[in-house]
PDB file of N, CA and C in Angstrom:
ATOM      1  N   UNK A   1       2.907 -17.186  14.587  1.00  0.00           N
ATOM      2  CA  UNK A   1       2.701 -15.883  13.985  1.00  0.00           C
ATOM      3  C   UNK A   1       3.535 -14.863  14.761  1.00  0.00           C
ATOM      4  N   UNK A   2       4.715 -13.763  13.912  1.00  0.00           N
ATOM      5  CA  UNK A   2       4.901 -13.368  14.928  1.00  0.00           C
ATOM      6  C   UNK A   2       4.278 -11.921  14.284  1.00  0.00           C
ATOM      7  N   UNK A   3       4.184 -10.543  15.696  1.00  0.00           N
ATOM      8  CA  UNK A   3       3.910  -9.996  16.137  1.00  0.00           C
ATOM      9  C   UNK A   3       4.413  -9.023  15.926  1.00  0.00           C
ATOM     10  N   UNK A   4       4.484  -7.463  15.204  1.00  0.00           N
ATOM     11  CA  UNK A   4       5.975  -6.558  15.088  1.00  0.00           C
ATOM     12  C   UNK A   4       4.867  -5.138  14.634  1.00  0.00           C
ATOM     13  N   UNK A   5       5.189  -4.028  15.805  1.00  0.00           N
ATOM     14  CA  UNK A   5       4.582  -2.564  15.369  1.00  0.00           C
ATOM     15  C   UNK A   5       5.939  -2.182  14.138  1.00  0.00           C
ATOM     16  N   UNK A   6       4.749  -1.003  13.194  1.00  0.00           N
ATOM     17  CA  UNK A   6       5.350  -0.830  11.967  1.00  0.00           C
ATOM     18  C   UNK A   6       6.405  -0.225  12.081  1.00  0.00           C
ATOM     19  N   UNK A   7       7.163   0.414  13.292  1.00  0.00           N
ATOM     20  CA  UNK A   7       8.729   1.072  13.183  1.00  0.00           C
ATOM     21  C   UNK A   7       9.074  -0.156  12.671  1.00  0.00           C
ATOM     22  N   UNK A   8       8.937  -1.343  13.829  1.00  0.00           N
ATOM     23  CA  UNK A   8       9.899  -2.514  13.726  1.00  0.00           C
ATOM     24  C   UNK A   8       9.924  -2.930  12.932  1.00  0.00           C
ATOM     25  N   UNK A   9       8.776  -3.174  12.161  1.00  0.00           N
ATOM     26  CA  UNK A   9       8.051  -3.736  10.468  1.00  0.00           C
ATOM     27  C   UNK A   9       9.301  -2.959   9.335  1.00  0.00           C
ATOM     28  N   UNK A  10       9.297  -1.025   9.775  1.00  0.00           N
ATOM     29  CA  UNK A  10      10.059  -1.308   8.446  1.00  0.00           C
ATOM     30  C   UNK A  10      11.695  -0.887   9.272  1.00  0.00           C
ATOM     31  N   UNK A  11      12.060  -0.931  10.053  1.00  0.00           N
ATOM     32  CA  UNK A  11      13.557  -0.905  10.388  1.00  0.00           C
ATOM     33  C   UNK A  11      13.703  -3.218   9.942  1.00  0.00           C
ATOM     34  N   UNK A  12      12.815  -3.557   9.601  1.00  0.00           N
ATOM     35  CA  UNK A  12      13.722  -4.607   9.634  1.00  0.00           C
ATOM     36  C   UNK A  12      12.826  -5.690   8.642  1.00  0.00           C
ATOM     37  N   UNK A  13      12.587  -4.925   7.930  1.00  0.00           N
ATOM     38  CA  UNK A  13      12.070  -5.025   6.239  1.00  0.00           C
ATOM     39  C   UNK A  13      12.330  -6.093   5.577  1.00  0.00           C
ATOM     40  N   UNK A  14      13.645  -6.343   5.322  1.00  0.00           N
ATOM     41  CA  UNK A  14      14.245  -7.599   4.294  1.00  0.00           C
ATOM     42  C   UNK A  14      14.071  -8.743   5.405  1.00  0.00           C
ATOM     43  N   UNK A  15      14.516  -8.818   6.325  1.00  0.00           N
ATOM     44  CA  UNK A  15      14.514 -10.047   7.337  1.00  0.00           C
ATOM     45  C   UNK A  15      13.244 -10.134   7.261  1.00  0.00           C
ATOM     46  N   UNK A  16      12.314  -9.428   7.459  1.00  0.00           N
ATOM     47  CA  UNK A  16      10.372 -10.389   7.361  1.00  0.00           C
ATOM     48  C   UNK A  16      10.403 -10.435   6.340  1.00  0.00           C
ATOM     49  N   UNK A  17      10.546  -9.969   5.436  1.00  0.00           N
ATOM     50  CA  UNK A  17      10.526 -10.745   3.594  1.00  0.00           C
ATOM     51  C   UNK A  17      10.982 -11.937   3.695  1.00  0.00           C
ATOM     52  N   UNK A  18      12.198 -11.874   4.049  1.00  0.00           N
ATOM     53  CA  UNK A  18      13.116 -13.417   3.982  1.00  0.00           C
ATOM     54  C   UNK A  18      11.921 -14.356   5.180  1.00  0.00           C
ATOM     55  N   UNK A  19      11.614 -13.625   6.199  1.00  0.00           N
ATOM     56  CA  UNK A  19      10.550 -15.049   7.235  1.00  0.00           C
ATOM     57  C   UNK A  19       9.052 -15.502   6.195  1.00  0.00           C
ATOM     58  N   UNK A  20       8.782 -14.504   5.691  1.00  0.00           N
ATOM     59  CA  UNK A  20       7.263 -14.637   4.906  1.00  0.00           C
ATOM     60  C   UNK A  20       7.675 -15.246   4.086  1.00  0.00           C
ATOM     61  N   UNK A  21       8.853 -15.266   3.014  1.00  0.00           N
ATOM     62  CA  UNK A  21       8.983 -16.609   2.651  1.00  0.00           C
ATOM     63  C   UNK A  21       9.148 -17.912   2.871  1.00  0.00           C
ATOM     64  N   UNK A  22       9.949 -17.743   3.736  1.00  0.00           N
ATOM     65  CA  UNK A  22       9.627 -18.925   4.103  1.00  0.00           C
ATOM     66  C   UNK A  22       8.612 -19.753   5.103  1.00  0.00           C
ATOM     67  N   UNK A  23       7.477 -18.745   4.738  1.00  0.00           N
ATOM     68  CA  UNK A  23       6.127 -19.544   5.089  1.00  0.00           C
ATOM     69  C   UNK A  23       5.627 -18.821   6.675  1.00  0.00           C
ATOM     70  N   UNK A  24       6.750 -18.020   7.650  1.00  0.00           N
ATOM     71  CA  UNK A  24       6.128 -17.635   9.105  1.00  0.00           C
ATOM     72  C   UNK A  24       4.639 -16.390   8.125  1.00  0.00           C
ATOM     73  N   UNK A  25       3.839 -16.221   9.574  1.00  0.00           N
ATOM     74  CA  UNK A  25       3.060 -15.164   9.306  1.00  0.00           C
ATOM     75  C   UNK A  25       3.350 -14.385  10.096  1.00  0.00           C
ATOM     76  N   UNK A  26       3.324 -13.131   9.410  1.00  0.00           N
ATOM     77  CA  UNK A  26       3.372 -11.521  10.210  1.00  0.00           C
ATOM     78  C   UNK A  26       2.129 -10.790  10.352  1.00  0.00           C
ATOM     79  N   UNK A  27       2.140 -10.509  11.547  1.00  0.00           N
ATOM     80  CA  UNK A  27       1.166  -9.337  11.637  1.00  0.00           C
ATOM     81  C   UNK A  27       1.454  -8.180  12.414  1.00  0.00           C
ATOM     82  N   UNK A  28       0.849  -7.200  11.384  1.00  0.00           N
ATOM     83  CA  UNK A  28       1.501  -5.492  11.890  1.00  0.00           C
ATOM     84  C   UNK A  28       0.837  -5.198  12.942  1.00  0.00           C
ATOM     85  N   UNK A  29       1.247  -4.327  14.183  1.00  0.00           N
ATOM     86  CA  UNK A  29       0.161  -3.290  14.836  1.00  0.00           C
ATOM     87  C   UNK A  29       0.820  -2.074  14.734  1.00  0.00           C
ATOM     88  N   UNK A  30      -0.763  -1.474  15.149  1.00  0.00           N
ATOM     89  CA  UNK A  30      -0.301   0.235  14.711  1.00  0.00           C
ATOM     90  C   UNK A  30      -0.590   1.298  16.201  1.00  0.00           C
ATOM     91  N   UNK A  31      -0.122   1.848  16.018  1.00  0.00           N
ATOM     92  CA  UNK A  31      -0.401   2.691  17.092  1.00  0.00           C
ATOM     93  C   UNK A  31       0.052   2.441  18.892  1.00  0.00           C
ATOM     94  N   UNK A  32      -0.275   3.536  20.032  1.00  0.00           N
ATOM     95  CA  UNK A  32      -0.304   2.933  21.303  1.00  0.00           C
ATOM     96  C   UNK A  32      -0.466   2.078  21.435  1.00  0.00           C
ATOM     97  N   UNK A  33      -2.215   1.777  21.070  1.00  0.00           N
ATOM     98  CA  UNK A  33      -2.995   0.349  21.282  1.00  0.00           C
ATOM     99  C   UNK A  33      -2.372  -0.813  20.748  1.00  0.00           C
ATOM    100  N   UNK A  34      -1.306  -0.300  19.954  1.00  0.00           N
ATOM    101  CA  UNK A  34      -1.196  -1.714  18.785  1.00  0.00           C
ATOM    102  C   UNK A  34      -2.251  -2.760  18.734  1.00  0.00           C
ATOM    103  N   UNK A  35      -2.541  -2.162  17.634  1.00  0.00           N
ATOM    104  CA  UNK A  35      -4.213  -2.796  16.960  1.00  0.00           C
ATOM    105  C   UNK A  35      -3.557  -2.911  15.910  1.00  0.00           C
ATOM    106  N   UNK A  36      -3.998  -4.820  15.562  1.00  0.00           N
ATOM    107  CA  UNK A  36      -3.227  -5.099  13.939  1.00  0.00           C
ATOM    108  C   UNK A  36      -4.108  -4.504  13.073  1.00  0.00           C
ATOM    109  N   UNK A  37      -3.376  -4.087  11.894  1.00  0.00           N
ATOM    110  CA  UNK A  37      -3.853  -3.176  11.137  1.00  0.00           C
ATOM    111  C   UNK A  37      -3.673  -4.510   9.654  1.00  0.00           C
ATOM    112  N   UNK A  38      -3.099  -5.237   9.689  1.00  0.00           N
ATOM    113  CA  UNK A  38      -2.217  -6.015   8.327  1.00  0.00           C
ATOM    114  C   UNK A  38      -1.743  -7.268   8.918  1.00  0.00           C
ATOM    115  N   UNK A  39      -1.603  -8.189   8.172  1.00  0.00           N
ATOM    116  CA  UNK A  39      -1.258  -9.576   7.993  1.00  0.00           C
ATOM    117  C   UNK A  39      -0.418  -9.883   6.858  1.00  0.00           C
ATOM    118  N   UNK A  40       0.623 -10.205   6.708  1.00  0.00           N
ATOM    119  CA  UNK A  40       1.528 -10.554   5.755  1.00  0.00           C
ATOM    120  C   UNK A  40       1.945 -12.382   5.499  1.00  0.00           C
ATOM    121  N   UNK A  41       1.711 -12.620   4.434  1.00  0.00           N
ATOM    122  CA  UNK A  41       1.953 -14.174   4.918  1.00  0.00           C
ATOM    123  C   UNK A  41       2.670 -14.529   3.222  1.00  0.00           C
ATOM    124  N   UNK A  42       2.943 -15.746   2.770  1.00  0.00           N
ATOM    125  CA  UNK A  42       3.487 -16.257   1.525  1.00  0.00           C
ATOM    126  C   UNK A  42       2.039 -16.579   0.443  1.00  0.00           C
ATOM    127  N   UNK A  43       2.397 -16.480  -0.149  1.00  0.00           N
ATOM    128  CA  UNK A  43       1.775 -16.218  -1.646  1.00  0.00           C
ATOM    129  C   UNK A  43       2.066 -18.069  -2.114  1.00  0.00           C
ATOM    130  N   UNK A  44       1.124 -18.807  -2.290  1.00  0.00           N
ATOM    131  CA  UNK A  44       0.563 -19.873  -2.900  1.00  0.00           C
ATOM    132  C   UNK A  44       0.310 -20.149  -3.942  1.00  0.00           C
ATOM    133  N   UNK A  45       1.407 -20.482  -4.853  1.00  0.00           N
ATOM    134  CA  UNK A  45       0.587 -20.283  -6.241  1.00  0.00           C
ATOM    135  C   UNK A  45       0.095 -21.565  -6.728  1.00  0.00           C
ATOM    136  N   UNK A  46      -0.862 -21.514  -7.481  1.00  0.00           N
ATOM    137  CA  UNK A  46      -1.896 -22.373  -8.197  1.00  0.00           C
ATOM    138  C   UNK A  46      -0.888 -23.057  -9.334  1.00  0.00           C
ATOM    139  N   UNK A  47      -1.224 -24.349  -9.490  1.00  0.00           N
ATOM    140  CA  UNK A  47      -0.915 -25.214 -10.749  1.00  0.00           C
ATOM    141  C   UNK A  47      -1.945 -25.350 -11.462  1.00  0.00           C
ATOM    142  N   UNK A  48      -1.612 -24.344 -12.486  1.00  0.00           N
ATOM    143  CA  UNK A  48      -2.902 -24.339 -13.740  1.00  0.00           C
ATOM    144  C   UNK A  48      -2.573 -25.800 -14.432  1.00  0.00           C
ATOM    145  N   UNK A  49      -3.830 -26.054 -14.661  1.00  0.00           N
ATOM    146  CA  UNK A  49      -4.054 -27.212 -15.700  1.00  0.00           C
ATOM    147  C   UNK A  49      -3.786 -27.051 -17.236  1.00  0.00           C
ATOM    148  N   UNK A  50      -3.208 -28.419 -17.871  1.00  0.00           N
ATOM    149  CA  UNK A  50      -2.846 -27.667 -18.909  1.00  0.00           C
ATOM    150  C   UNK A  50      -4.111 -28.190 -19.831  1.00  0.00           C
ATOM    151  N   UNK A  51      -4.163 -27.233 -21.136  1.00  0.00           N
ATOM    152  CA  UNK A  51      -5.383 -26.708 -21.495  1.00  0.00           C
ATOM    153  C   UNK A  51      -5.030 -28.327 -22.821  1.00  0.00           C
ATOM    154  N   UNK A  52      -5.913 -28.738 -23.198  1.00  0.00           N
ATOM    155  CA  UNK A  52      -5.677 -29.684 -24.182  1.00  0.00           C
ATOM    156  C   UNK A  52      -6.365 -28.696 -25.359  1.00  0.00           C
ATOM    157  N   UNK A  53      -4.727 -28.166 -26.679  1.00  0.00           N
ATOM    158  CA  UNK A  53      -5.946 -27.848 -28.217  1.00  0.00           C
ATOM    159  C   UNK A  53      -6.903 -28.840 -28.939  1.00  0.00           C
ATOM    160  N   UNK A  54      -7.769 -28.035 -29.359  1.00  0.00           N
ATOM    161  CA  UNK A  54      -8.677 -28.535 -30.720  1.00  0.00           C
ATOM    162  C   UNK A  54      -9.618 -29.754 -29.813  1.00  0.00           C
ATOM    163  N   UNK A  55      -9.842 -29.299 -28.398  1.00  0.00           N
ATOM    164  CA  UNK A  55     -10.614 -30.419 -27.978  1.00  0.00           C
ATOM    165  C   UNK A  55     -11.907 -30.060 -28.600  1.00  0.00           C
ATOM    166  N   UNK A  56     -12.348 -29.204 -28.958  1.00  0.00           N
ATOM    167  CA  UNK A  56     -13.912 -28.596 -29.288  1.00  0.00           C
ATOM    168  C   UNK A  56     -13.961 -28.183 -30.946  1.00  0.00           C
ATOM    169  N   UNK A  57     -12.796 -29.020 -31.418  1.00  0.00           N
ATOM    170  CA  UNK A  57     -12.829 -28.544 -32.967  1.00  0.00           C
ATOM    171  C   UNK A  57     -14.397 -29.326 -33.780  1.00  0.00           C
ATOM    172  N   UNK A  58     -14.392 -30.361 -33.569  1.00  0.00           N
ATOM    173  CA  UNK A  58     -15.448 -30.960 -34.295  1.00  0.00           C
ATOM    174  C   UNK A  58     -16.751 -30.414 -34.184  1.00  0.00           C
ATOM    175  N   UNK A  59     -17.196 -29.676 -33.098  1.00  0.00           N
ATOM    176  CA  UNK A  59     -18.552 -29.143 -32.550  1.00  0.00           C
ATOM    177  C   UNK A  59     -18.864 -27.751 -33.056  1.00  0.00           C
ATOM    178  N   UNK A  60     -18.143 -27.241 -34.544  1.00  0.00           N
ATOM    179  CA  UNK A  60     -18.711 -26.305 -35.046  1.00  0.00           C
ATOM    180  C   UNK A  60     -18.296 -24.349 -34.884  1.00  0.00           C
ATOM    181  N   UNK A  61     -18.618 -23.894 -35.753  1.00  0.00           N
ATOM    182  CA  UNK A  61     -18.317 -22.445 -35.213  1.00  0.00           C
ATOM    183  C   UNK A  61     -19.094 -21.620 -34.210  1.00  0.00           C
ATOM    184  N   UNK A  62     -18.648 -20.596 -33.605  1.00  0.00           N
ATOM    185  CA  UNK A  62     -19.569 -19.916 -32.815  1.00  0.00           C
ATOM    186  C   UNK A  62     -20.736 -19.599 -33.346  1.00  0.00           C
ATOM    187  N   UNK A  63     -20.790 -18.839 -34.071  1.00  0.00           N
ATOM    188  CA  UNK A  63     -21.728 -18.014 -34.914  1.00  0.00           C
ATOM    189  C   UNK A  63     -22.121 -19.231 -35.980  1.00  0.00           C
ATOM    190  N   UNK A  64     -23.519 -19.413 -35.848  1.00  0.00           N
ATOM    191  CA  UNK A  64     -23.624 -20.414 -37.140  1.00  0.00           C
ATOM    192  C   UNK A  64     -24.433 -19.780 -37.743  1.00  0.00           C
ATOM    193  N   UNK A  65     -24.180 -17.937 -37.964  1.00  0.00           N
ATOM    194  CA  UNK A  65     -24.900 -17.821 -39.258  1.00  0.00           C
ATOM    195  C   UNK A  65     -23.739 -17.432 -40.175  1.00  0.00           C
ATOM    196  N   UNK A  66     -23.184 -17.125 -41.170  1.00  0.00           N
ATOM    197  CA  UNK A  66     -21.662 -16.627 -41.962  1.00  0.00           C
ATOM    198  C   UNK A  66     -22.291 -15.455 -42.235  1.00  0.00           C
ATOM    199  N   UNK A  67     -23.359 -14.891 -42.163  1.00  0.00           N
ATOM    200  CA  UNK A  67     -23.684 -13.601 -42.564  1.00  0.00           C
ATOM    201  C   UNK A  67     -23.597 -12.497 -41.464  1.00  0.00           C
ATOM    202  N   UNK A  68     -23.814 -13.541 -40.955  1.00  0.00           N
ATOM    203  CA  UNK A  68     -23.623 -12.016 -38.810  1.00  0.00           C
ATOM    204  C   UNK A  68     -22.143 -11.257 -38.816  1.00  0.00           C
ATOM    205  N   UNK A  69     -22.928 -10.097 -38.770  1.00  0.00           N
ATOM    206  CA  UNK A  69     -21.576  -8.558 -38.759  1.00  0.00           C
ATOM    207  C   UNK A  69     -22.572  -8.258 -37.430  1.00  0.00           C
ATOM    208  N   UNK A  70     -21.344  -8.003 -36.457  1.00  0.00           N
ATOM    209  CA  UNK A  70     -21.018  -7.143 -35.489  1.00  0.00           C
ATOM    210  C   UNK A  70     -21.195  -5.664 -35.424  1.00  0.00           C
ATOM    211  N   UNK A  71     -22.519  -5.126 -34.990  1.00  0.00           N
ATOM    212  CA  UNK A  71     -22.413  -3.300 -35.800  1.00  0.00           C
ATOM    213  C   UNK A  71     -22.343  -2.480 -34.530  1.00  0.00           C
ATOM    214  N   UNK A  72     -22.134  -1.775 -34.126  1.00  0.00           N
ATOM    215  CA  UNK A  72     -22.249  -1.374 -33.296  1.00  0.00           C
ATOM    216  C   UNK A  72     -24.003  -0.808 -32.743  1.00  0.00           C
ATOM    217  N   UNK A  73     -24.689  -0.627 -33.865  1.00  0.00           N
ATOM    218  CA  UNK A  73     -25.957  -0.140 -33.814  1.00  0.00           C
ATOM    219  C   UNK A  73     -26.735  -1.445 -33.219  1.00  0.00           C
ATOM    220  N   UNK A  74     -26.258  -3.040 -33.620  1.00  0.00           N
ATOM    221  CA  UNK A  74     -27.120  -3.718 -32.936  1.00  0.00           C
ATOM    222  C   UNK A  74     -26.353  -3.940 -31.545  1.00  0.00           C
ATOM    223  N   UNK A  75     -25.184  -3.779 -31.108  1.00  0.00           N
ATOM    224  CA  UNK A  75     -24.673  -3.976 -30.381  1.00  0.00           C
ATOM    225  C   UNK A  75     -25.167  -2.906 -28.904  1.00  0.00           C
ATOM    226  N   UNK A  76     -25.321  -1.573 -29.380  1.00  0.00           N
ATOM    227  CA  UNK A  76     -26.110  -0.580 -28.529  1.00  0.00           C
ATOM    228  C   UNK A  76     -27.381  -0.223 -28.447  1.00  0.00           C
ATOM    229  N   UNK A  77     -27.842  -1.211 -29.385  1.00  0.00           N
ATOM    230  CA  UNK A  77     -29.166  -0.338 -29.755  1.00  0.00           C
ATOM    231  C   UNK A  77     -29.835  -0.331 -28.725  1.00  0.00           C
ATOM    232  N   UNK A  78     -30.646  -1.336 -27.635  1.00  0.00           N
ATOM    233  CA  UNK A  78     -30.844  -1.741 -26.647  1.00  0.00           C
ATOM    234  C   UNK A  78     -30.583  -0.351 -25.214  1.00  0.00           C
ATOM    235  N   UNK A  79     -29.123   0.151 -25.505  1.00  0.00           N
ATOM    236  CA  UNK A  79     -28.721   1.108 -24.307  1.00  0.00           C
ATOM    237  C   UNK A  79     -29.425   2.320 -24.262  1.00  0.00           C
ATOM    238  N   UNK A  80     -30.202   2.707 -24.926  1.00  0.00           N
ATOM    239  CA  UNK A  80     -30.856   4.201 -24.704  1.00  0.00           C
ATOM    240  C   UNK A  80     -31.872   3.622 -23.849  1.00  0.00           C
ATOM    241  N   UNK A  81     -32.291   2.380 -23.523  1.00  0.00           N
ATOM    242  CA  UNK A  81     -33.220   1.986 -22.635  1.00  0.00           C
ATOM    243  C   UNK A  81     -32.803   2.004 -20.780  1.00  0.00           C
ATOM    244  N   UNK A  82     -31.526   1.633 -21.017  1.00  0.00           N
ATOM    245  CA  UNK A  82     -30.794   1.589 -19.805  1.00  0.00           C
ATOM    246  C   UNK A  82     -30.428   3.099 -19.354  1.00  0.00           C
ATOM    247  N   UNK A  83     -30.437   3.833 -20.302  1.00  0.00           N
ATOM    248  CA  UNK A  83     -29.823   5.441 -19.399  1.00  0.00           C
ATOM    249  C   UNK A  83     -31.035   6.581 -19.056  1.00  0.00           C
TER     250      UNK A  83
END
């Protein structure tokens, strides 16, 4: 991990971009004390799974009544209880 107060942090900006990519960790300090204030490190991204369609086609519609409308009156009616 290396170690760098924030003058140094931003007089030399692109070069810790270029180290945080490639995987070092940074951490800022601030002040006299230099007390880290921040940690900078690389970003990990996730491999989403891929989604398989129409796996849930056979099991029906949401709503199994065909007559249900959405009103807003049943949708709030309930909230004059909450305020």
């Amino acid at each position: 991990m290396i170690q760098m107060t924030v003058g140094d942090f931003k007089a030399h900006f692109s070069s810790v971009l270029e180290q945080v990519m490639q995987g070092e960790e940074v951490q800022i300090l601030y002040g006299r004390a230099k007390k880290p204030v921040a940690c900078l490190n690389k970003i990990v991204e996730k491999k989403q799974k891929r989604r398989i369609p129409g796996l849930y086609k056979d099991y029906g519609p949401y709503w199994e009544d065909e007559n249900f409308r959405l009103t807003p009156e049943w949708l709030f009616d309930d909230m004059d209880d909450l305020m």
